[in-house]
Protein backbone atom coordinates (compact mmCIF):
# COMPACT_ATOMS: atom_id res chain seq x y z
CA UNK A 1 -1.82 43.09 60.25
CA UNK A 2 -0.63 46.56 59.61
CA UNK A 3 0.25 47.90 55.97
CA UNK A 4 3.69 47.67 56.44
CA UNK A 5 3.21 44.49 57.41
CA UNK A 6 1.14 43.40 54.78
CA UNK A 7 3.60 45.35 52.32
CA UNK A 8 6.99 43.26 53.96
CA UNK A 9 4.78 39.97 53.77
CA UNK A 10 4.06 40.56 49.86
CA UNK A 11 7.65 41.21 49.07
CA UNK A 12 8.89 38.36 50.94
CA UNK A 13 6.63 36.15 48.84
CA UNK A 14 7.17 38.09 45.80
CA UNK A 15 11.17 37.81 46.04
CA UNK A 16 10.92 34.11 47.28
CA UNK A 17 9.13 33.03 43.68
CA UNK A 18 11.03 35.45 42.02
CA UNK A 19 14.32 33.45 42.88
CA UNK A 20 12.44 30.21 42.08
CA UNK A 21 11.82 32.25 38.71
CA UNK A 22 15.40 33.35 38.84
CA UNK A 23 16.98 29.60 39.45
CA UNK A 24 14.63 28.30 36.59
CA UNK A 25 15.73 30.87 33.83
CA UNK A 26 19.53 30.49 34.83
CA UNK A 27 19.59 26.81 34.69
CA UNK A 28 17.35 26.90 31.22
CA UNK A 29 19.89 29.28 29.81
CA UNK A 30 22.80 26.88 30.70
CA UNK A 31 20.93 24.43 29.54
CA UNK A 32 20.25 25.31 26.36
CA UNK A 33 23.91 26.74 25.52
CA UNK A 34 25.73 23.17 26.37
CA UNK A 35 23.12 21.66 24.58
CA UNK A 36 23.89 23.62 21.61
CA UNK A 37 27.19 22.93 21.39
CA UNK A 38 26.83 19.31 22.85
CA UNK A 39 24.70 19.31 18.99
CA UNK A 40 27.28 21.71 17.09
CA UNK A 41 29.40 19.22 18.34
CA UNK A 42 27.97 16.12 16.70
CA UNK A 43 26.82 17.92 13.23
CA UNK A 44 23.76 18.39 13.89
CA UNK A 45 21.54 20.62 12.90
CA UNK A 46 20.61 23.12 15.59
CA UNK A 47 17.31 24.62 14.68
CA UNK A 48 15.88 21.25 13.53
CA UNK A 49 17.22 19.93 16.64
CA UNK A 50 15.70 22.23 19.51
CA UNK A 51 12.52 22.90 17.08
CA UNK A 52 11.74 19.16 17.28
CA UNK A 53 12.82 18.77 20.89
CA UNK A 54 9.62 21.50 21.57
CA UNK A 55 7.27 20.12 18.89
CA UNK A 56 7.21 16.66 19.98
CA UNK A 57 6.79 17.85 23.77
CA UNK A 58 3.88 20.69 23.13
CA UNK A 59 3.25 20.66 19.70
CA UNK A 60 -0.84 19.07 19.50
CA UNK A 61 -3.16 17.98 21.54
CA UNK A 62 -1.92 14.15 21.34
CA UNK A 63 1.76 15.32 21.53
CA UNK A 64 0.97 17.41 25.11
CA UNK A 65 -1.05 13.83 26.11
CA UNK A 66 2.10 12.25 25.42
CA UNK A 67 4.08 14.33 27.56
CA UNK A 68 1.41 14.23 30.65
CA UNK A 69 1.61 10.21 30.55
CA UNK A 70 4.89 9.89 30.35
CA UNK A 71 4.94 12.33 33.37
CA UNK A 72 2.36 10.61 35.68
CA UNK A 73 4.68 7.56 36.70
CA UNK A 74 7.73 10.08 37.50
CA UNK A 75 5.37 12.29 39.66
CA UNK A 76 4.23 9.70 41.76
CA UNK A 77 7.54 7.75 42.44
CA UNK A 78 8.91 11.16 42.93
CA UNK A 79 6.41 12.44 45.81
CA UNK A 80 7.06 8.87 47.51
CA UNK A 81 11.01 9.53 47.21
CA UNK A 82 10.66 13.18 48.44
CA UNK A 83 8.26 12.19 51.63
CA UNK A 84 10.87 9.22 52.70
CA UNK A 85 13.84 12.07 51.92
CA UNK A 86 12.20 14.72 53.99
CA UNK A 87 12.32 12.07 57.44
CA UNK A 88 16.40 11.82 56.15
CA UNK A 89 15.41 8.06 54.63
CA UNK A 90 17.18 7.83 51.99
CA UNK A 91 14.74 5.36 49.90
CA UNK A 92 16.93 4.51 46.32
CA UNK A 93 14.69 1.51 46.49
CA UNK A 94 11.76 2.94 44.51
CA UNK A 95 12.05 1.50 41.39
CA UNK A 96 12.01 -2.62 43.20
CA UNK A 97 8.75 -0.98 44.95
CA UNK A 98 7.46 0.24 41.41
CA UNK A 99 8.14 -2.99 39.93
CA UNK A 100 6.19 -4.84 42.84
CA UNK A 101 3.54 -2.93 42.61
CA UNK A 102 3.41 -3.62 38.81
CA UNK A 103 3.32 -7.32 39.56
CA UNK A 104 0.69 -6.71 42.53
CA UNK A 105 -1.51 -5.50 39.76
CA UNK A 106 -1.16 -7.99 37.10
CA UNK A 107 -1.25 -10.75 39.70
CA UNK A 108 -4.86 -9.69 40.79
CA UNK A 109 -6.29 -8.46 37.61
CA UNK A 110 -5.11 -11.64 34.88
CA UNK A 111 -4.09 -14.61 37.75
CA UNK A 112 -6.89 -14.39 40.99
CA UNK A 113 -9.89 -16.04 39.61
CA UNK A 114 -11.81 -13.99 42.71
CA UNK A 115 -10.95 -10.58 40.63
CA UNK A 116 -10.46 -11.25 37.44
CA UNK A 117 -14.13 -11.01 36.15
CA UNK A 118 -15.20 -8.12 37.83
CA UNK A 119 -16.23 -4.81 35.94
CA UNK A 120 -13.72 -1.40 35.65
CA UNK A 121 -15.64 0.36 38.60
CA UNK A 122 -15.01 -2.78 41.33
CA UNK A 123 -11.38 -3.96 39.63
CA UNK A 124 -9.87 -0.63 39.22
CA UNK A 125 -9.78 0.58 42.89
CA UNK A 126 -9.00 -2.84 43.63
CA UNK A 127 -6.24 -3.45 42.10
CA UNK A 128 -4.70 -0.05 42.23
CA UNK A 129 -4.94 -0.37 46.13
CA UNK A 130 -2.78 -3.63 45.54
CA UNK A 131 -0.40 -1.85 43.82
CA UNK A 132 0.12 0.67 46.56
CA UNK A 133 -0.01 -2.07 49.44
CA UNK A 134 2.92 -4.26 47.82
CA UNK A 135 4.86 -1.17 47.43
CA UNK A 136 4.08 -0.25 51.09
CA UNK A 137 4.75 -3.67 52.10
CA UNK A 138 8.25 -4.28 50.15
CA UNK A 139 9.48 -0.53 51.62
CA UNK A 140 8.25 -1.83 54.54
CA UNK A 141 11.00 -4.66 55.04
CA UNK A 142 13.91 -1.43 54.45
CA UNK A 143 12.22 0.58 57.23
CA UNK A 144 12.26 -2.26 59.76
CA UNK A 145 15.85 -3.20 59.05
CA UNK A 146 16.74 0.25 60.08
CA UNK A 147 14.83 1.06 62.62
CA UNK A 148 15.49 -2.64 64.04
CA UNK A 149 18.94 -3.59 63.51
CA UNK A 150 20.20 -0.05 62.10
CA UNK A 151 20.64 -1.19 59.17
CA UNK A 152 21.59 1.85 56.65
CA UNK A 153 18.38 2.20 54.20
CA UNK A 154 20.40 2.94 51.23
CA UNK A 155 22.09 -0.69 51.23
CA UNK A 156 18.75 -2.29 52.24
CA UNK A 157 16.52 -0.69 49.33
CA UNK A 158 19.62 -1.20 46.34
CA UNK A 159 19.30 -4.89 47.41
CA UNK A 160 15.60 -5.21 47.07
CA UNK A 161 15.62 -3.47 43.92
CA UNK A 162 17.54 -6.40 42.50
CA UNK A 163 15.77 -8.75 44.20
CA UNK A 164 12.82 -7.44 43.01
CA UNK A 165 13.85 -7.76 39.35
CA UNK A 166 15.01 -11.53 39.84
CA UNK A 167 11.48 -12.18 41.68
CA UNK A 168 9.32 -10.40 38.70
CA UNK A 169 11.69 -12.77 35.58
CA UNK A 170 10.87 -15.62 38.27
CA UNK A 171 7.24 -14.87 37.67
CA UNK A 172 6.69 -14.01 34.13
CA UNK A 173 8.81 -17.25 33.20
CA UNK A 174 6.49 -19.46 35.35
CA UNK A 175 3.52 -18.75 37.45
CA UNK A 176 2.54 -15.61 35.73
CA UNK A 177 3.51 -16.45 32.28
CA UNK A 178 1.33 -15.92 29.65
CA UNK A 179 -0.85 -19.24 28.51
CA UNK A 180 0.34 -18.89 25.14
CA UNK A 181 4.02 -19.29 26.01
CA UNK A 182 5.18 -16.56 22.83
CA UNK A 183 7.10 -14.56 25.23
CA UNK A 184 8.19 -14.30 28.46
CA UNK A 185 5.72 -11.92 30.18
CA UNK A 186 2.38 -11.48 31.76
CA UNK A 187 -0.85 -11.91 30.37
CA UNK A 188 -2.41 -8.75 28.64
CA UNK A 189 -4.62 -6.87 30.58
CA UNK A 190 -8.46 -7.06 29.85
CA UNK A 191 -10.45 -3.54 28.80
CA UNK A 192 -11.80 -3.83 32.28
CA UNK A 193 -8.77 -3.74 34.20
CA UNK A 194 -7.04 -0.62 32.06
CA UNK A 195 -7.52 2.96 33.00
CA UNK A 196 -9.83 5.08 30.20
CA UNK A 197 -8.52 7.45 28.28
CA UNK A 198 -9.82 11.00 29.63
CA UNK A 199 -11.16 12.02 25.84
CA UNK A 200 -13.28 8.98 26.13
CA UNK A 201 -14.65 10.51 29.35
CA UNK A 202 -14.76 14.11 28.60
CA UNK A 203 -15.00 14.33 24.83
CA UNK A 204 -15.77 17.80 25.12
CA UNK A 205 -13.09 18.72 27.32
CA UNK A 206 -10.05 16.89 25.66
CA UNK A 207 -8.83 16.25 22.23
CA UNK A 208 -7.83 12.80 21.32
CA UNK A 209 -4.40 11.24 22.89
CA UNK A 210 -2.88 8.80 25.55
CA UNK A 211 -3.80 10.53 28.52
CA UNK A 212 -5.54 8.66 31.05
CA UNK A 213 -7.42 9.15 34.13
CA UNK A 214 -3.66 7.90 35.89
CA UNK A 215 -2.66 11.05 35.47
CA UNK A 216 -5.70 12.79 37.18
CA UNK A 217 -5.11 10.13 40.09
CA UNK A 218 -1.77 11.08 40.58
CA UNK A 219 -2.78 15.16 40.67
CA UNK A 220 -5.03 14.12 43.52
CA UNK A 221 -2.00 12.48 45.22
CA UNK A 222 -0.37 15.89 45.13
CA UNK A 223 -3.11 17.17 46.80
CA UNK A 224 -3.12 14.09 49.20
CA UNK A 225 0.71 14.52 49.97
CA UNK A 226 0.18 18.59 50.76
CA UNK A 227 -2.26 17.86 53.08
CA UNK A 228 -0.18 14.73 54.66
CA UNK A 229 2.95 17.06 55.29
CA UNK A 230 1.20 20.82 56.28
CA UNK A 231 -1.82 19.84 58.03
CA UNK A 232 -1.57 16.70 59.60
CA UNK A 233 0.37 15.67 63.27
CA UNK A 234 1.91 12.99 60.73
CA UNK A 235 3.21 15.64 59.11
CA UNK A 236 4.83 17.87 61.33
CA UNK A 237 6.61 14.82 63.57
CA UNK A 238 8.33 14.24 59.86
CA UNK A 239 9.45 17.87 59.27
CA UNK A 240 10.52 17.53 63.43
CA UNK A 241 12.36 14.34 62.39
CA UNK A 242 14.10 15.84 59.19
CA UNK A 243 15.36 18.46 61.02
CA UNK A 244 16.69 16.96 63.64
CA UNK A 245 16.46 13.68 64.52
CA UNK A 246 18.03 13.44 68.16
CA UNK A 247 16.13 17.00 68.94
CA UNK A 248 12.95 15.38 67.84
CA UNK A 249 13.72 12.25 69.81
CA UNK A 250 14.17 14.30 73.10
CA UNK A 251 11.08 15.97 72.46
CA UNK A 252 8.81 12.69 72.73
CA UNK A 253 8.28 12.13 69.26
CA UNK A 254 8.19 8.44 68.31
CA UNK A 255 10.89 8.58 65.90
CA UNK A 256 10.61 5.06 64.86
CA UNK A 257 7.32 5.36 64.40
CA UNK A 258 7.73 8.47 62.38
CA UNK A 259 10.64 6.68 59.78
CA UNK A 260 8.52 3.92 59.45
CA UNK A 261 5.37 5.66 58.39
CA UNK A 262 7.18 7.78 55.96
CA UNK A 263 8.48 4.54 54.38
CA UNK A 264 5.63 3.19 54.10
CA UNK A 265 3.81 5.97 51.95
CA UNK A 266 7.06 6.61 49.73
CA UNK A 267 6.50 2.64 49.00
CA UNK A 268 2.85 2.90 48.48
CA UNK A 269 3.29 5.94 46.11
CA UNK A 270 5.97 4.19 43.98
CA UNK A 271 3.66 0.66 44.33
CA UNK A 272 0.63 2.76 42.75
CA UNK A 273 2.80 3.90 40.24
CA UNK A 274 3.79 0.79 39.36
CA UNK A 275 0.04 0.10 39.12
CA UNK A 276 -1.29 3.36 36.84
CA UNK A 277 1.51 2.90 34.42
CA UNK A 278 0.34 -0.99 33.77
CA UNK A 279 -3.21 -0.08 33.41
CA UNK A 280 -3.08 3.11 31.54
CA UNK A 281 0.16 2.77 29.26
CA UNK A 282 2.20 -0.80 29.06
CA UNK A 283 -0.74 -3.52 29.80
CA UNK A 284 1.58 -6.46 30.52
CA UNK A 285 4.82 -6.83 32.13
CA UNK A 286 7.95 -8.49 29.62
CA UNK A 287 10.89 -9.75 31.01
CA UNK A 288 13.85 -7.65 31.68
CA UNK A 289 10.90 -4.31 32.29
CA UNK A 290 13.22 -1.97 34.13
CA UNK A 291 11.99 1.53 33.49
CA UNK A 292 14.04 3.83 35.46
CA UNK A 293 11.30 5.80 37.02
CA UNK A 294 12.36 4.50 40.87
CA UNK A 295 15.71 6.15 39.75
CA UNK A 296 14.68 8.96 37.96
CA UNK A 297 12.28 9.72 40.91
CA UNK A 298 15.14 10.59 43.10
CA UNK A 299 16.34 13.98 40.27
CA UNK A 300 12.46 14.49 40.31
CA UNK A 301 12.18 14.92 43.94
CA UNK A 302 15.39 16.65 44.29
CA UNK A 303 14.54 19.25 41.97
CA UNK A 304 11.60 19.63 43.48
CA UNK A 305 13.46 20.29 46.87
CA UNK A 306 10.72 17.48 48.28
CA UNK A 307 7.51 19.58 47.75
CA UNK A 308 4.12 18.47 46.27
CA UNK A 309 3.89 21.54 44.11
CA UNK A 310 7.68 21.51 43.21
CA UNK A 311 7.65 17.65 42.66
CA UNK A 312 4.87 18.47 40.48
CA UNK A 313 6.85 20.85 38.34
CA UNK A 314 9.84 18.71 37.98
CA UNK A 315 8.21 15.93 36.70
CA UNK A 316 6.48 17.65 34.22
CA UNK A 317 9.68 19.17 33.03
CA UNK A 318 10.92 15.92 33.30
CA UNK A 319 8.63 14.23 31.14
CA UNK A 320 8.79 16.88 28.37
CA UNK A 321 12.32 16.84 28.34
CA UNK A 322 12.45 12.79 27.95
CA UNK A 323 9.50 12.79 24.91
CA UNK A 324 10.84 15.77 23.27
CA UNK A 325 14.39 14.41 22.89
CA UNK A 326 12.48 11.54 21.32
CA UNK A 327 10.89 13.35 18.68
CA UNK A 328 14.47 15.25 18.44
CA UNK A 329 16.23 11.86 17.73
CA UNK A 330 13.80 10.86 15.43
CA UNK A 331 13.12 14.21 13.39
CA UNK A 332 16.46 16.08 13.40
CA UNK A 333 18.45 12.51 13.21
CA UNK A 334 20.25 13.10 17.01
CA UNK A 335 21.34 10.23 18.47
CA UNK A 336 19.76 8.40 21.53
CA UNK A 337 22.77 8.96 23.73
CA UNK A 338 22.50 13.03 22.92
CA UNK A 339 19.04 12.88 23.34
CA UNK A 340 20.24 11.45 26.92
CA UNK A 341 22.86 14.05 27.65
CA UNK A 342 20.90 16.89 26.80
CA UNK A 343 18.27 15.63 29.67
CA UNK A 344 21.15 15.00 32.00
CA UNK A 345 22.70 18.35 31.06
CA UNK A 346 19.61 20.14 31.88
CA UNK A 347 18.96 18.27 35.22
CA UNK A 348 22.50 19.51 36.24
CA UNK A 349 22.17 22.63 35.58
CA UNK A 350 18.71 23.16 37.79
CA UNK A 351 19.93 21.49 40.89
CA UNK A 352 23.76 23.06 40.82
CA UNK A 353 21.13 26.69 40.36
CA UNK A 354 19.46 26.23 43.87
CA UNK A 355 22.88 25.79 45.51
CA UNK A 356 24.52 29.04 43.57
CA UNK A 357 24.26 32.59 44.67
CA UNK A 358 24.49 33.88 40.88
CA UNK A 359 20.79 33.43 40.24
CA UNK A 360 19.69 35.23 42.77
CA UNK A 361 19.70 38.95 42.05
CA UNK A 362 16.02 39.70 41.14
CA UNK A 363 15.12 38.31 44.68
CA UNK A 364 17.80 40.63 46.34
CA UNK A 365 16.08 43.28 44.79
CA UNK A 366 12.69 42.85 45.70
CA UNK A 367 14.11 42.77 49.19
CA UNK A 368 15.92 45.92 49.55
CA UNK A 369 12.54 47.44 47.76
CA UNK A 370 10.59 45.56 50.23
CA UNK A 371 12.64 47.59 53.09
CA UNK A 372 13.03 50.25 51.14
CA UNK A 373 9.34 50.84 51.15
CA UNK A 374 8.28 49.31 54.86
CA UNK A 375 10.84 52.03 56.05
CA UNK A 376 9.14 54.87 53.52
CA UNK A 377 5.41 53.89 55.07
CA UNK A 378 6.64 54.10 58.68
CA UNK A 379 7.54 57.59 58.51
């Protein structure tokens, strides 16, 4: 490669992050001034307010933890919604597939007598690979309906959410219910079927706090997804298929074949979710557990315009968003509803920035520079 070319290559890459940069800082800004005067509005007290919303996000070592759990279930739900989004299948059926996988877990770690004994080095893979495999296998029954009858995905995977709660308060009122009878819900998990805490591992590498070796699974899943989508045939018949279905159809690819597979992962993604967060955070399954994260999964992806790395991102902001508005409704006296507007708020305003122009002037910059300068060189 030439210098010029090596010079117009730098400044592309250098004005595409600095409009991610650009959309980021825009949105925050907007953010943060509705949020303001969403708290103005209410009588609240603003410093307090946003001070608290950081603090209990960032603030320690156990408060960061905090944020990084409540993060792991929302990045792995949203990497399996943004693979079945990037083949144009709409999957709004993650949280049914989270809550199977949740079950899946429980199921083999407290109820099958052949698992239940064994130590945290056999259990653990075992039952996390359960999780994932009823999540594949309850995705599994959308993808065939549409592929099969044509049956549209988004009707398919609503329905087995709710069929998926009514099956999980079948279970934890009878065949899963806990011996005692106290409550309606699942046995508590054993030490040997929960997920360590990474201090306990590394004590010289973290401080104290909830983080668990979930969230170091679902990192490698990141990885895992990259790979999937840039470097594998797999991978390339889905961006084919995303882009054009009937143009990827007349070029031989299996197009079936293709929706199906990337149903399957986005259900074994939001399975193992299910999965981590009952090993390394809740431990047993109540009646009535609907978390949100299938849902929330689909603003995490979004956001993430269906990347690993942007996924990534999202959730994090995501989850230090949700456990910082706790800490604001608790400390600054905000109520639970505000705490929920102010997330929503913020959401809006970073997906309406990657649709708007406005944002985008740093980027336009680094372009004409970019020329500017490849024209300079040639002479």
């Amino acid at each position: 490669m030439t210098k010029v070319g090596r010079s117009s290559a730098f400044f592309s890459v250098a004005a595409a992050f600095a409009g991610a940069i650009g959309r980021v800082i825009a949105a925050l800004v907007l953010s943060a001034i509705v949020s303001i005067l969403l708290i103005q509005g209410v009588g609240g007290n603003v410093p307090l307010a946003l001070s608290s919303l950081w603090d209990g996000a960032f603030g320690s070592p156990y408060k960061l933890g905090n944020t990084l759990v409540a993060s792991t279930p929302l990045l792995l739900t949203g990497l399996g919604v943004a693979i079945a989004f990037r083949c144009q299948m709409w999957n709004i059926g993650g949280e049914g597939q989270f809550l199977v996988g949740c079950l899946a877990c429980s199921a083999l770690a407290v109820n099958c007598p052949l698992t239940n004994k064994l130590g945290l080095p056999l259990l653990m893979p075992i039952i996390l690979a359960a999780s994932a495999a009823a999540g594949a296998a309850w995705a599994s029954i959308a993808a065939f309906l549409k592929t099969w009858r044509a049956v549209p995905e988004v009707i398919s995977t609503i329905m087995l959410n709710s069929i998926a709660v009514e099956l999980l308060s079948y279970l934890v009122n009878g065949p899963m219910e806990r011996s005692d009878h106290s409550q309606p819900a699942t046995e508590m998990l054993q030490p040997a079927a929960t997920l360590p805490y990474l201090y306990q591992l590394f004590p010289k590498l973290f401080a104290p706090s909830p983080l668990h070796v979930g969230f170091i699974i679902a990192l490698v899943m990141v990885g895992v997804v990259y790979v999937l989508i840039a470097m594998t045939p797999s991978g390339f018949a889905m961006k084919l298929v995303g882009a054009n279905m009937d143009a990827a159809r007349l070029s031989g690819v299996a197009v079936n074949r293709v929706l199906i597979t990337s149903m399957l992962w986005s259900g074994a993604l939001c399975g193992l979710a299910g999965g981590v967060e009952l090993t390394g955070r809740v431990g047993f399954i109540p009646e009535g557990y609907l978390p949100g994260y299938g849902y929330q999964a689909i603003a995490v992806a979004l956001l993430g315009r269906l990347s690993p790395i942007g996924v990534l991102l999202s959730a994090l902001f995501i989850g230090a968003l949700s456990v910082g508005c706790q800490n604001m409704e608790r400390t600054a006296g905000i109520a639970h509803e505000m705490g929920l507007m102010i997330q929503a708020v913020a959401l809006l305003a970073l997906l309406a920035t990657q649709w708007t122009g406005w944002s985008n002037v740093l980027p336009e910059l680094l372009r004409r520079f970019s020329a500017n300068n490849a024209a300079i060189e040639h002479q």
